[in-house]
C-alpha atoms as a PDB file:
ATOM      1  CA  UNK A   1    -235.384  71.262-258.335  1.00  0.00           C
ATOM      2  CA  UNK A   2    -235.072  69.565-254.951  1.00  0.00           C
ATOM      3  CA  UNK A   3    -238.761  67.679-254.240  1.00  0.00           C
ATOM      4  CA  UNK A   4    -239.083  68.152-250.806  1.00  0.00           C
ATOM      5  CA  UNK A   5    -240.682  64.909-248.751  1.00  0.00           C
ATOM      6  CA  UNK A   6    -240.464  64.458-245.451  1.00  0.00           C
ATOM      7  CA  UNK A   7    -243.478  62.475-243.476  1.00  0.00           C
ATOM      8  CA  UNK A   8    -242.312  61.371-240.452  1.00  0.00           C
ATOM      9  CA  UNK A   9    -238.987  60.875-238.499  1.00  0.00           C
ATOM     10  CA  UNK A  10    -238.108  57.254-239.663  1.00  0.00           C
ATOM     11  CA  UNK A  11    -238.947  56.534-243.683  1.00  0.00           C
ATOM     12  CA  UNK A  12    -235.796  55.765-245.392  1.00  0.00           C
ATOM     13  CA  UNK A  13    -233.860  58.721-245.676  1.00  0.00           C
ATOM     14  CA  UNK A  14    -232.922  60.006-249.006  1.00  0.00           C
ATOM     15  CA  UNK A  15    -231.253  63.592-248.742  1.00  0.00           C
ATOM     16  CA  UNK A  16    -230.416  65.696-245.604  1.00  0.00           C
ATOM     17  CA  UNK A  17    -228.751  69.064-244.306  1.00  0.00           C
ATOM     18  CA  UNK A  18    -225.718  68.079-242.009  1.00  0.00           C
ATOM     19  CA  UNK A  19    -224.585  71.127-240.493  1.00  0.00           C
ATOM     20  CA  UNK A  20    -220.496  71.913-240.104  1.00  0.00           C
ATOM     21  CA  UNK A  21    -218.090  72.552-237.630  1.00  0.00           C
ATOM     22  CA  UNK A  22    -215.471  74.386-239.319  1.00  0.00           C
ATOM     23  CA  UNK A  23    -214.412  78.133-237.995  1.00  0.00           C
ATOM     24  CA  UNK A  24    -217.092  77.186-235.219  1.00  0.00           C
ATOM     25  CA  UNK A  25    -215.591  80.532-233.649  1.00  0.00           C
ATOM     26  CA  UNK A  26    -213.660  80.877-229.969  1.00  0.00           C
ATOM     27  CA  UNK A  27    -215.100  79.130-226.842  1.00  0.00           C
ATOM     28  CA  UNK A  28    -218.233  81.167-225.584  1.00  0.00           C
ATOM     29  CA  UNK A  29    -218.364  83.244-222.409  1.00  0.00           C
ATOM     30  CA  UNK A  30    -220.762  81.987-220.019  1.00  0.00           C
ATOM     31  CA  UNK A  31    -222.602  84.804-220.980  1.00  0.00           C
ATOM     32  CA  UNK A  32    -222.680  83.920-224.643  1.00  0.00           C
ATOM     33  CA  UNK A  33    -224.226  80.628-223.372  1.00  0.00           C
ATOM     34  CA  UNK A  34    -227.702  79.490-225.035  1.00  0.00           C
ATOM     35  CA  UNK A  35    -228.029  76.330-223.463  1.00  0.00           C
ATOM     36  CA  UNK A  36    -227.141  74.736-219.880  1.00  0.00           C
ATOM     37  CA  UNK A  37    -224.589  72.148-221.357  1.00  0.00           C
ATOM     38  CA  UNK A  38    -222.836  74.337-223.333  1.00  0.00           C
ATOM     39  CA  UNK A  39    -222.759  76.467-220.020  1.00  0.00           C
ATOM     40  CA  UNK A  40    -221.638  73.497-217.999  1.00  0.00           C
ATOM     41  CA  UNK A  41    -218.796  72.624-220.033  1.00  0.00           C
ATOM     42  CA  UNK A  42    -217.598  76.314-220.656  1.00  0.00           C
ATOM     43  CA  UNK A  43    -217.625  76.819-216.792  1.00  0.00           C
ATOM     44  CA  UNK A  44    -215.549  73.536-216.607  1.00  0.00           C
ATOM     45  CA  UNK A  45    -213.208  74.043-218.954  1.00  0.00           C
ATOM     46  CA  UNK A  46    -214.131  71.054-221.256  1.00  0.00           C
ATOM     47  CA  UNK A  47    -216.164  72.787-223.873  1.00  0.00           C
ATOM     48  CA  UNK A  48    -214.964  70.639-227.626  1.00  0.00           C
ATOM     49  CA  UNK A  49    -212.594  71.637-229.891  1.00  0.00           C
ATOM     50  CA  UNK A  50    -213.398  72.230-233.351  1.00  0.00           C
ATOM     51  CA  UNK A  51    -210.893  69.711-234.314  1.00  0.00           C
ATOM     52  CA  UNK A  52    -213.180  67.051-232.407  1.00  0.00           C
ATOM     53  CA  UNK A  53    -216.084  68.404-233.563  1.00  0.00           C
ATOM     54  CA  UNK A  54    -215.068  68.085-237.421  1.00  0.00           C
ATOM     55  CA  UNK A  55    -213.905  64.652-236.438  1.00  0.00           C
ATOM     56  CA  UNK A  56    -217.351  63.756-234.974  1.00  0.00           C
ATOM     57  CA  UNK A  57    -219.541  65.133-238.137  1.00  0.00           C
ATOM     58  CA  UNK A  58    -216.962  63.442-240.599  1.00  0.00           C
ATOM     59  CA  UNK A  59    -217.908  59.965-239.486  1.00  0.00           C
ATOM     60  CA  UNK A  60    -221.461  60.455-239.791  1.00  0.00           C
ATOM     61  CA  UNK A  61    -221.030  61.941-243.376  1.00  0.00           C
ATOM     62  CA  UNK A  62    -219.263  58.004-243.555  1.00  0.00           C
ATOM     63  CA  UNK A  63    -222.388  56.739-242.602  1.00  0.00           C
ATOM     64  CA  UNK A  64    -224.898  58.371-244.466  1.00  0.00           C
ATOM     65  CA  UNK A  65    -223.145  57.613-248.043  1.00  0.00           C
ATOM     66  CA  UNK A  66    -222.459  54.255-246.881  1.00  0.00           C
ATOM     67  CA  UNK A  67    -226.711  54.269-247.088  1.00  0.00           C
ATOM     68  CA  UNK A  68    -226.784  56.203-250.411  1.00  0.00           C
ATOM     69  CA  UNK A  69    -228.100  59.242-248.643  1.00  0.00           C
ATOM     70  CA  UNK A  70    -227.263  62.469-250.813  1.00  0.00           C
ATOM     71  CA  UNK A  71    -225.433  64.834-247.812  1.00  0.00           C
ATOM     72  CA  UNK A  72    -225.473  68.778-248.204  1.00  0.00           C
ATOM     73  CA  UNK A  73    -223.539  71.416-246.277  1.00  0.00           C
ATOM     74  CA  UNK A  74    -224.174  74.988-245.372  1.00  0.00           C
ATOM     75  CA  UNK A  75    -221.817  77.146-246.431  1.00  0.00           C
ATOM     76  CA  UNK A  76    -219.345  78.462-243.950  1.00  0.00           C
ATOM     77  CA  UNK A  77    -219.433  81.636-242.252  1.00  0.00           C
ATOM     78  CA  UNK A  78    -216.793  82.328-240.501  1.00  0.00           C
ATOM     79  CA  UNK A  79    -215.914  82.288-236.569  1.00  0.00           C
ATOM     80  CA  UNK A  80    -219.890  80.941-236.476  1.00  0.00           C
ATOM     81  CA  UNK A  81    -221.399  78.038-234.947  1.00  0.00           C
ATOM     82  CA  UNK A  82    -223.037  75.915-237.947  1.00  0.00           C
ATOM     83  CA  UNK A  83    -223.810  72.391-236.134  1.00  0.00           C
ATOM     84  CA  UNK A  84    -227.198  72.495-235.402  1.00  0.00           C
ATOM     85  CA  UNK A  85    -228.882  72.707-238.779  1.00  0.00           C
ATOM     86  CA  UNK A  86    -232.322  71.287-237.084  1.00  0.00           C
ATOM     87  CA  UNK A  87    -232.565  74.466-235.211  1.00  0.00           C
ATOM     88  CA  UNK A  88    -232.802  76.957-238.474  1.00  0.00           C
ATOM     89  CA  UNK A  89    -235.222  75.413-240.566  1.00  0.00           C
ATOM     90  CA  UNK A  90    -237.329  72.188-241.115  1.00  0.00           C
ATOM     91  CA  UNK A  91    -239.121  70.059-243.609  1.00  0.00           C
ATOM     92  CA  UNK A  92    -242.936  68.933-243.244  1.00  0.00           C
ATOM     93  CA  UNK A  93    -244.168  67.238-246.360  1.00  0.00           C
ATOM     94  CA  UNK A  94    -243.335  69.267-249.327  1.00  0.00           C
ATOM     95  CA  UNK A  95    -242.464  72.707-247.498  1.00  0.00           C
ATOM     96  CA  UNK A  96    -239.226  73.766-246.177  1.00  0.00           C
ATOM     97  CA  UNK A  97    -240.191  76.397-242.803  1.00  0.00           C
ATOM     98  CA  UNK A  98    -238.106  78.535-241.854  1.00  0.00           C
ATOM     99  CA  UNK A  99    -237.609  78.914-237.875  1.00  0.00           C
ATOM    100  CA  UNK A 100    -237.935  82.298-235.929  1.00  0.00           C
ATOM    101  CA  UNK A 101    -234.594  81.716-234.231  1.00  0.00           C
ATOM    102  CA  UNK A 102    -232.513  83.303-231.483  1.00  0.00           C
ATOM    103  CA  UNK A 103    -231.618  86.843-233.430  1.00  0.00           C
ATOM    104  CA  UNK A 104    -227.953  86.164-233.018  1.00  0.00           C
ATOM    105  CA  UNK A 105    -228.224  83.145-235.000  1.00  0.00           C
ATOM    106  CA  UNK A 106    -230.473  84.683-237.973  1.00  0.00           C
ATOM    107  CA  UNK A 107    -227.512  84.285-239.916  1.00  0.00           C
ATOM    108  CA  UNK A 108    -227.182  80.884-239.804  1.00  0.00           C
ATOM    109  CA  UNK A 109    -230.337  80.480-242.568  1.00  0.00           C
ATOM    110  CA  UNK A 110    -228.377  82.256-245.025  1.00  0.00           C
ATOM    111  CA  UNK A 111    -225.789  79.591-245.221  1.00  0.00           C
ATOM    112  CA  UNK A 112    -228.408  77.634-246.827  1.00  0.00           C
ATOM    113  CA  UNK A 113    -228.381  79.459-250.221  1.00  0.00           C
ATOM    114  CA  UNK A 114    -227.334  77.092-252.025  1.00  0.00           C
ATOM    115  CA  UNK A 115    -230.056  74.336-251.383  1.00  0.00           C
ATOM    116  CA  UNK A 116    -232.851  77.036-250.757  1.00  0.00           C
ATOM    117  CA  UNK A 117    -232.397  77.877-254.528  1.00  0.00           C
ATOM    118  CA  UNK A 118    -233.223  74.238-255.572  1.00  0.00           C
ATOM    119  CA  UNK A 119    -236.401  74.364-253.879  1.00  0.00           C
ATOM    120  CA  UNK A 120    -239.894  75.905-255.422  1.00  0.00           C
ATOM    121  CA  UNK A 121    -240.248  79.153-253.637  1.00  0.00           C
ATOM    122  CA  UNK A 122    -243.767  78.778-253.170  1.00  0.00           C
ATOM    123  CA  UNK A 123    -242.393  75.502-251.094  1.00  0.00           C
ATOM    124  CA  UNK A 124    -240.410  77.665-248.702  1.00  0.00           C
ATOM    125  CA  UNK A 125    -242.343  79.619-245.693  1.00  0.00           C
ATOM    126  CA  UNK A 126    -241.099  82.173-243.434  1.00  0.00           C
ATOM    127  CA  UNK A 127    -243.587  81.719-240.387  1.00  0.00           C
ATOM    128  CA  UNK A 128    -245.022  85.305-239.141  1.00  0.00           C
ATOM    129  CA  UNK A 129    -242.543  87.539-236.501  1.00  0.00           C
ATOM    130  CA  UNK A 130    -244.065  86.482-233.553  1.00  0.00           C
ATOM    131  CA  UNK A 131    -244.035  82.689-234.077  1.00  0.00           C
ATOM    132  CA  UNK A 132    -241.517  81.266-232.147  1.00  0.00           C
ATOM    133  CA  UNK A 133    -239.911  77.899-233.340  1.00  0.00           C
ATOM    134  CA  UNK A 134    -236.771  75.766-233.798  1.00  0.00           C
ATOM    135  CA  UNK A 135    -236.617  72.746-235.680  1.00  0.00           C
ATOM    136  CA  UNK A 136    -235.998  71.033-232.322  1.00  0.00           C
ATOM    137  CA  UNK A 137    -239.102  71.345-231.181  1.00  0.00           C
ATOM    138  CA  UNK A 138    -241.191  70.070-234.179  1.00  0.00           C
ATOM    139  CA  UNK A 139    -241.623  66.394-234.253  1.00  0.00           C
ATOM    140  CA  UNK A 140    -243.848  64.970-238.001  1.00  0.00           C
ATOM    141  CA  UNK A 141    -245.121  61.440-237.178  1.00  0.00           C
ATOM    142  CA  UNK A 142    -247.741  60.937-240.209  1.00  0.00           C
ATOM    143  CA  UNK A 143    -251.078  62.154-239.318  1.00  0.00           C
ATOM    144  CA  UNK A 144    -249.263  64.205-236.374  1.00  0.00           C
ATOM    145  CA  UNK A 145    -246.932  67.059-236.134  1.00  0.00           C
ATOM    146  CA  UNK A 146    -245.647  67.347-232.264  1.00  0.00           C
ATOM    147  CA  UNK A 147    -244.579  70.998-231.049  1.00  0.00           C
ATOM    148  CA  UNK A 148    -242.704  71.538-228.004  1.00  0.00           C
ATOM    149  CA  UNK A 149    -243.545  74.700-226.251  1.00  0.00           C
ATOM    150  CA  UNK A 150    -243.332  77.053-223.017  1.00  0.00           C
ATOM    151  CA  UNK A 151    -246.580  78.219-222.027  1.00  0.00           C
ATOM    152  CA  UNK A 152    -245.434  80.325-219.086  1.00  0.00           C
ATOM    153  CA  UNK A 153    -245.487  84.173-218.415  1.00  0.00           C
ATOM    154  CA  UNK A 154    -241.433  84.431-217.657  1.00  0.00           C
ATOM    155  CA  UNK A 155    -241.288  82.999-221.440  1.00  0.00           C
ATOM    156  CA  UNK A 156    -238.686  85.481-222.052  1.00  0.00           C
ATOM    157  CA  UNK A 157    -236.510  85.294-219.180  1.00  0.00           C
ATOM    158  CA  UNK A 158    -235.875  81.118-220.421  1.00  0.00           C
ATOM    159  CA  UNK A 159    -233.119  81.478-223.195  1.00  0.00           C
ATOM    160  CA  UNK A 160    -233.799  77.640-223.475  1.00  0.00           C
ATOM    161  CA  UNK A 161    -237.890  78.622-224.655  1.00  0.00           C
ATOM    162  CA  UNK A 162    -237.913  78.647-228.498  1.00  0.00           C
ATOM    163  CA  UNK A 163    -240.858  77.612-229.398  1.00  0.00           C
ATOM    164  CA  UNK A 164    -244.395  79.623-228.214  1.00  0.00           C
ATOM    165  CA  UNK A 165    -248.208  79.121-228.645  1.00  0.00           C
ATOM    166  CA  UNK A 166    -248.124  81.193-231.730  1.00  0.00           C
ATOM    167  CA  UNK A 167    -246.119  79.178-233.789  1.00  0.00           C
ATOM    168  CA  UNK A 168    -248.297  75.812-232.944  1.00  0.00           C
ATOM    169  CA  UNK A 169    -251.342  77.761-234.344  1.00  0.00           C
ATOM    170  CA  UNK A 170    -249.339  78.650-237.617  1.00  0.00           C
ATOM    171  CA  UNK A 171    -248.088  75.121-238.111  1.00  0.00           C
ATOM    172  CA  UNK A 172    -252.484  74.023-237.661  1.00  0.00           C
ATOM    173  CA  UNK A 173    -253.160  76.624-240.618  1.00  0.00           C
ATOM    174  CA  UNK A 174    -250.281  75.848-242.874  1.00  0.00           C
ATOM    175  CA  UNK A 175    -250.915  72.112-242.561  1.00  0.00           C
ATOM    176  CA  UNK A 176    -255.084  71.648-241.962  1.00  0.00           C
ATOM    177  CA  UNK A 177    -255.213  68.146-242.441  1.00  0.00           C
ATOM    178  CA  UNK A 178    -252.882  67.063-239.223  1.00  0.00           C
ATOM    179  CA  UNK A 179    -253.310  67.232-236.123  1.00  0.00           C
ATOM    180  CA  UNK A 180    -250.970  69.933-234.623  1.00  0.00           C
ATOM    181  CA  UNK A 181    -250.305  68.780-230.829  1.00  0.00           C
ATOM    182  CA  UNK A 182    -248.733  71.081-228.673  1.00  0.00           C
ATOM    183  CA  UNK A 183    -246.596  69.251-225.788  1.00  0.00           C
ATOM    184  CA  UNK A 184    -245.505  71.333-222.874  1.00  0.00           C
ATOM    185  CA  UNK A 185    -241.798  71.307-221.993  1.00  0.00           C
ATOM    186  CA  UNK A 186    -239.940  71.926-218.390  1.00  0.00           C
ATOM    187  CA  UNK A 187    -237.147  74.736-218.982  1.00  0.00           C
ATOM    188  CA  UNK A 188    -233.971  75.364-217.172  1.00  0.00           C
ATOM    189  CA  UNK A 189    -231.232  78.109-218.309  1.00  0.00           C
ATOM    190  CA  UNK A 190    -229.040  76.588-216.205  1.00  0.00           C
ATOM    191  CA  UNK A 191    -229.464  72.654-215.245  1.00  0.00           C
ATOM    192  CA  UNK A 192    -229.625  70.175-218.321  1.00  0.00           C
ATOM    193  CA  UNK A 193    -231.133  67.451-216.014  1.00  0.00           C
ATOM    194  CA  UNK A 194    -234.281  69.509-215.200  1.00  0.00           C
ATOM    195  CA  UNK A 195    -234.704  71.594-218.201  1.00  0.00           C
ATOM    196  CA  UNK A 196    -235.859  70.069-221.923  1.00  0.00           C
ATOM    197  CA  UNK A 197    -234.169  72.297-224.627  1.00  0.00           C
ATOM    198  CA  UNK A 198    -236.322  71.163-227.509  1.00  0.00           C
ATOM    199  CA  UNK A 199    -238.696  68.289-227.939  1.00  0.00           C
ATOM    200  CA  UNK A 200    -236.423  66.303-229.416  1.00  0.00           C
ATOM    201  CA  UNK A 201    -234.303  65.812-226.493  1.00  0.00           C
ATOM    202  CA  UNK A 202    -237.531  64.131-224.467  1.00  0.00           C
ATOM    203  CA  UNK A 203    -239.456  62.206-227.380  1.00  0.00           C
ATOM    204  CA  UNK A 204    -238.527  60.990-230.615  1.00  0.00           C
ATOM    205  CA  UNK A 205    -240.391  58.424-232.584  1.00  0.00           C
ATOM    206  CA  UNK A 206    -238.638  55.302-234.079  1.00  0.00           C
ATOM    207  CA  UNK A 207    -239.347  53.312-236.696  1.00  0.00           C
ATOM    208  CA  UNK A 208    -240.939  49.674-235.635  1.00  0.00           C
ATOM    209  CA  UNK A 209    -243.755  51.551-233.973  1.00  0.00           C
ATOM    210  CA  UNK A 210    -241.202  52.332-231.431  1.00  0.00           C
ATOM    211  CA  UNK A 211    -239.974  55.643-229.723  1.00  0.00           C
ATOM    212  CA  UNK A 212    -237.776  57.395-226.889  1.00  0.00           C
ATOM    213  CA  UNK A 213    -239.605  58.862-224.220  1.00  0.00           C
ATOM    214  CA  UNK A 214    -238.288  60.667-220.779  1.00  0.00           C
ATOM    215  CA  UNK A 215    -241.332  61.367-218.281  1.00  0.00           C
ATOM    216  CA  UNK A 216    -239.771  64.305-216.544  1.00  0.00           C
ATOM    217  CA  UNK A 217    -239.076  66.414-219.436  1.00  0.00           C
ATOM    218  CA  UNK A 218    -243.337  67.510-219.953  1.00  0.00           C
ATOM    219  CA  UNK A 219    -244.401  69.823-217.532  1.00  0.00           C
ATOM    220  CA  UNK A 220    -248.198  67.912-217.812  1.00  0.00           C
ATOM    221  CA  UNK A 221    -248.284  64.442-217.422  1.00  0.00           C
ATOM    222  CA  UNK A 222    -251.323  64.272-220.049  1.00  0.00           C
ATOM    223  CA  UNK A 223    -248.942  65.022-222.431  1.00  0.00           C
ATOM    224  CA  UNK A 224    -246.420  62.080-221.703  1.00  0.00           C
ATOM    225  CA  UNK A 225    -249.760  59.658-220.928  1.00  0.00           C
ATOM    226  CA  UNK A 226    -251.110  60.323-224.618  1.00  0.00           C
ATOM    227  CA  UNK A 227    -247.427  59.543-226.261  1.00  0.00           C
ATOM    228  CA  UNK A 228    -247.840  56.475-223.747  1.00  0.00           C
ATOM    229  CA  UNK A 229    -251.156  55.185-224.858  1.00  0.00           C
ATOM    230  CA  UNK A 230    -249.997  56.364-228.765  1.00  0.00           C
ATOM    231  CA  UNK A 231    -247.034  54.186-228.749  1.00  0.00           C
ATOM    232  CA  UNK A 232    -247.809  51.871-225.988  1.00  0.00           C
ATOM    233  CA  UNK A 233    -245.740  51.007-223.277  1.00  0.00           C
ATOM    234  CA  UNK A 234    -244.169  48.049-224.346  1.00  0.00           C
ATOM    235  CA  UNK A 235    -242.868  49.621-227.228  1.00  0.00           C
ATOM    236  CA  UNK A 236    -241.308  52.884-225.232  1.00  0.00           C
ATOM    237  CA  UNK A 237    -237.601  53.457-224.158  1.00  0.00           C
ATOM    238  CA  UNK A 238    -238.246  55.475-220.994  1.00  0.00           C
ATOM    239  CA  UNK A 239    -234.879  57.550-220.416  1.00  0.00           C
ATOM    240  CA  UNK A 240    -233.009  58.819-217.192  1.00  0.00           C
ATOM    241  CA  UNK A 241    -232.438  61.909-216.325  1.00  0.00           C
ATOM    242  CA  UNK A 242    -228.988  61.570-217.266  1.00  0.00           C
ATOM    243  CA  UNK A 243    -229.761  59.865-220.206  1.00  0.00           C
ATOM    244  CA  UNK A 244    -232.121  62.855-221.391  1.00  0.00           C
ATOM    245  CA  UNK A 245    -229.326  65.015-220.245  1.00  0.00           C
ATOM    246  CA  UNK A 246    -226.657  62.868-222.538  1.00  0.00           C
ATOM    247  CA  UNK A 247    -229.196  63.209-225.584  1.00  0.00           C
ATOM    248  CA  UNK A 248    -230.131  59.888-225.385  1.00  0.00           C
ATOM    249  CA  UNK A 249    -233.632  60.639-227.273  1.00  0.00           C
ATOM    250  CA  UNK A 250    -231.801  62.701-229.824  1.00  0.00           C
ATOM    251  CA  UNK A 251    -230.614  59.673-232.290  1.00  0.00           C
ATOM    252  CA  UNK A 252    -231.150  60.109-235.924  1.00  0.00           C
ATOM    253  CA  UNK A 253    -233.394  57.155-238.471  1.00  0.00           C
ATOM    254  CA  UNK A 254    -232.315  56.491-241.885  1.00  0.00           C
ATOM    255  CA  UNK A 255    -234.937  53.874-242.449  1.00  0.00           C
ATOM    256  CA  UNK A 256    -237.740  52.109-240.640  1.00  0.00           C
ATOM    257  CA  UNK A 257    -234.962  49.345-239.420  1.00  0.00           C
ATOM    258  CA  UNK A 258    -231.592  51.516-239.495  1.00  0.00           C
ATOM    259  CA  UNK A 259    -231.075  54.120-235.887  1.00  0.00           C
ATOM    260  CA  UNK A 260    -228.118  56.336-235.824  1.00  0.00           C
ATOM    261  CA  UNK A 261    -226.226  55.973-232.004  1.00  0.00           C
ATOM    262  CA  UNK A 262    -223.799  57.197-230.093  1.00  0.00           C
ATOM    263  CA  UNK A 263    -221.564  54.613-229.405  1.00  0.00           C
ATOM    264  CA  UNK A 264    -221.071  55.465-225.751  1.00  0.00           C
ATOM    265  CA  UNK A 265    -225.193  55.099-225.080  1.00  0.00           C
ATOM    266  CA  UNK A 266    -224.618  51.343-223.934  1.00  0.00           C
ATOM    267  CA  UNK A 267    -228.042  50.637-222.618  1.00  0.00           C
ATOM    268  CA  UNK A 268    -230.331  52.544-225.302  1.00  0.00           C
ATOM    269  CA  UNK A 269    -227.766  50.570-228.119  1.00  0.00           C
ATOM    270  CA  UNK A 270    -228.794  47.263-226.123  1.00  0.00           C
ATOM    271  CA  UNK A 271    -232.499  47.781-226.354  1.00  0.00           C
ATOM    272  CA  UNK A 272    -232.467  49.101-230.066  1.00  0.00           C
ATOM    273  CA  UNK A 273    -230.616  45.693-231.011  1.00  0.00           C
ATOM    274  CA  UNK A 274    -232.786  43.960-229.038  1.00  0.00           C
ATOM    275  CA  UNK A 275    -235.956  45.212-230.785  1.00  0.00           C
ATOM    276  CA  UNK A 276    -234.228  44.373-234.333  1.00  0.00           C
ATOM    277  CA  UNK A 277    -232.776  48.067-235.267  1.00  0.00           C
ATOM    278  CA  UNK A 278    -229.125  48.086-237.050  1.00  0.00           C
ATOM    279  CA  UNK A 279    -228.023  50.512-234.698  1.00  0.00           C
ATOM    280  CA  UNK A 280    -224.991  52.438-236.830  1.00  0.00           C
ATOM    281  CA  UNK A 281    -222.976  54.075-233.439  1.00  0.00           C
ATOM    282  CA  UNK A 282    -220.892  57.244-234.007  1.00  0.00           C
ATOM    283  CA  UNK A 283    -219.137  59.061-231.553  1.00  0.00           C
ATOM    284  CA  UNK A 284    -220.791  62.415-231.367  1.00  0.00           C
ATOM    285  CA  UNK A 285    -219.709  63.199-227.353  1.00  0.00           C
ATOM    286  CA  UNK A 286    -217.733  65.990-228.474  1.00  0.00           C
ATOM    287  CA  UNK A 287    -220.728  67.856-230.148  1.00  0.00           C
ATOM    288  CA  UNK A 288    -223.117  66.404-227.113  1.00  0.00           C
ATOM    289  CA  UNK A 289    -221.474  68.949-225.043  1.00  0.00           C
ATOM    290  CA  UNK A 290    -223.621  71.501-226.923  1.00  0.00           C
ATOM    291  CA  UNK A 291    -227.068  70.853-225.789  1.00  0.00           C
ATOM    292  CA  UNK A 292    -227.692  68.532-228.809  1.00  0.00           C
ATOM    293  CA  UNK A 293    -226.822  65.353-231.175  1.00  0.00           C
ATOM    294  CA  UNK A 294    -227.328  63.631-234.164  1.00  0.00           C
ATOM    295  CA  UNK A 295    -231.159  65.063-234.796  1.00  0.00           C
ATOM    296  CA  UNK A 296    -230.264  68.079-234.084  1.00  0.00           C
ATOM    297  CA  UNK A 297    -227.667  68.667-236.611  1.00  0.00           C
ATOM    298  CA  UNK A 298    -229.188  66.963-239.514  1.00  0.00           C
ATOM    299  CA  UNK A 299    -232.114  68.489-241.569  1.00  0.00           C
ATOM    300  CA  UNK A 300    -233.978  65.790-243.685  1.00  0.00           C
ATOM    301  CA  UNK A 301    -235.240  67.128-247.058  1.00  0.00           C
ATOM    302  CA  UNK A 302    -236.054  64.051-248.677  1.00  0.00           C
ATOM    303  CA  UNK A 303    -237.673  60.703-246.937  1.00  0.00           C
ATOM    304  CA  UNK A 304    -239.535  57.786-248.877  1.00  0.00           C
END
């Protein structure tokens, strides 16, 4: 049996989901679009390849056994995008949740059969229908657990809105003993500079007492002034809009000391070096053009 462990975002890293990018299916139609940079890209004409893609996730699967981190796949379904594991389940403490997803990606989950069976059943939650919530937008940081949501009344007409009031509520009662903070996130179907798609793309906590922050992406400043104060400032990486746009918050820990990168983020590498990190840099541009990065398409199951 798998023993599920997973306390915050940064303890070293011991076994994790890493979703695939084989038969990832034909180029959407703008239509078909569930995110703003995918839409971008599509309308463009420089959406990735799947060759690329494969490329991209085969170097990081070089990285993680080069830390002794035991990797799992999903199995493949066919003509199906599989990258974004963080968006169909997640792991707090001993319990693997599943996520109330997009319906069109419900299958997705099923490709996890294989692991799922390893875990206790009694481990493994299905939240109630009307919780809304992607992996994205649920940040553990010890005593914490972090939910990105949309709070307004057009919640359904925001494709990029996965995660509702419901579903923070849920999280309180499953897990008594944190403190379930909901954070309030800007949406945009259309522009990735002025729209967050998940939580993870505007704040993620490092290890060093350190974390990735972009102001614009909270729709109340509170919100951003309490991570502030939490973290302090001199230990914050405030992004750019372009930088929250290029994922720049969405690295990926494998130990208090050891951040995954993209190589081409110059300036967040810099700073991460500067305050001690190894800083292991991947090219994941290809996959960026999704609407997400390295957290987003890796599932921890196991941290120490």
């Amino acid at each position: 049996m798998l023993g599920l462990n997973v306390l915050n975002e940064f303890s070293t890293l011991k076994a994790v989901v890493l979703g695939v990018a084989k038969s990832n299916g034909l180029t959407p139609t703008p239509e078909a679009c569930y995110d703003p940079s995918s839409l971008k890209h599509v309308l463009q004409g420089t959406y990735p390849s799947e060759k690329d893609m494969v490329e991209e996730m085969s170097a990081l699967v070089q990285i993680f056994e080069s830390h002794g981190v035991k990797v799992y796949r999903p199995n493949i379904i066919k003509n199906c995008n599989q990258i974004f594991t963080r968006d169909i389940a997640f792991v707090i403490e001993d319990k693997l949740i599943k996520s109330n997803i997009l319906p069109d990606r419900a299958e997705e989950f099923s490709a996890l059969d294989q692991i799922v069976r390893q875990i206790d059943p009694q481990k493994c939650i299905e939240l109630p229908e009307e919780c809304h919530v992607e992996g994205g937008d649920v940040i553990v940081h010890n005593d914490y657990i972090f939910v990105g949501v949309y709070l307004g009344d057009d919640y359904s007409s925001f494709i990029t809105a996965r995660t509702n009031i419901q579903a923070v509520g849920a999280l309180q009662s499953l897990f008594p003993n944190k403190k379930v903070k909901a954070l309030e996130l800007k949406k945009s179907n259309t522009n990735p500079l002025e729209g967050v798609l998940h939580l993870d793309c505007c704040f993620q906590p490092l290890g060093r007492g350190k974390a990735l922050l972009h102001r614009e992406g909270f729709t109340n400043q509170e919100d951003f002034i309490f991570l502030e104060k939490l973290f302090g400032k001199e230990h914050i990486y405030l992004t750019t809009k372009q930088e929250m746009a290029n994922m720049n918050c969405n690295v990926f820990s494998i130990s208090n000391d050891v951040v995954i990168s993209e190589a081409g983020f110059t300036r967040l590498n810099k700073w991460l070096e500067l305050h001690k990190f190894k800083v292991e840099k991947v090219s994941y541009s290809e996959i960026s053009k999704q609407g997400g990065l390295l957290r987003c398409s890796t599932l921890p199951l196991i941290r120490l």
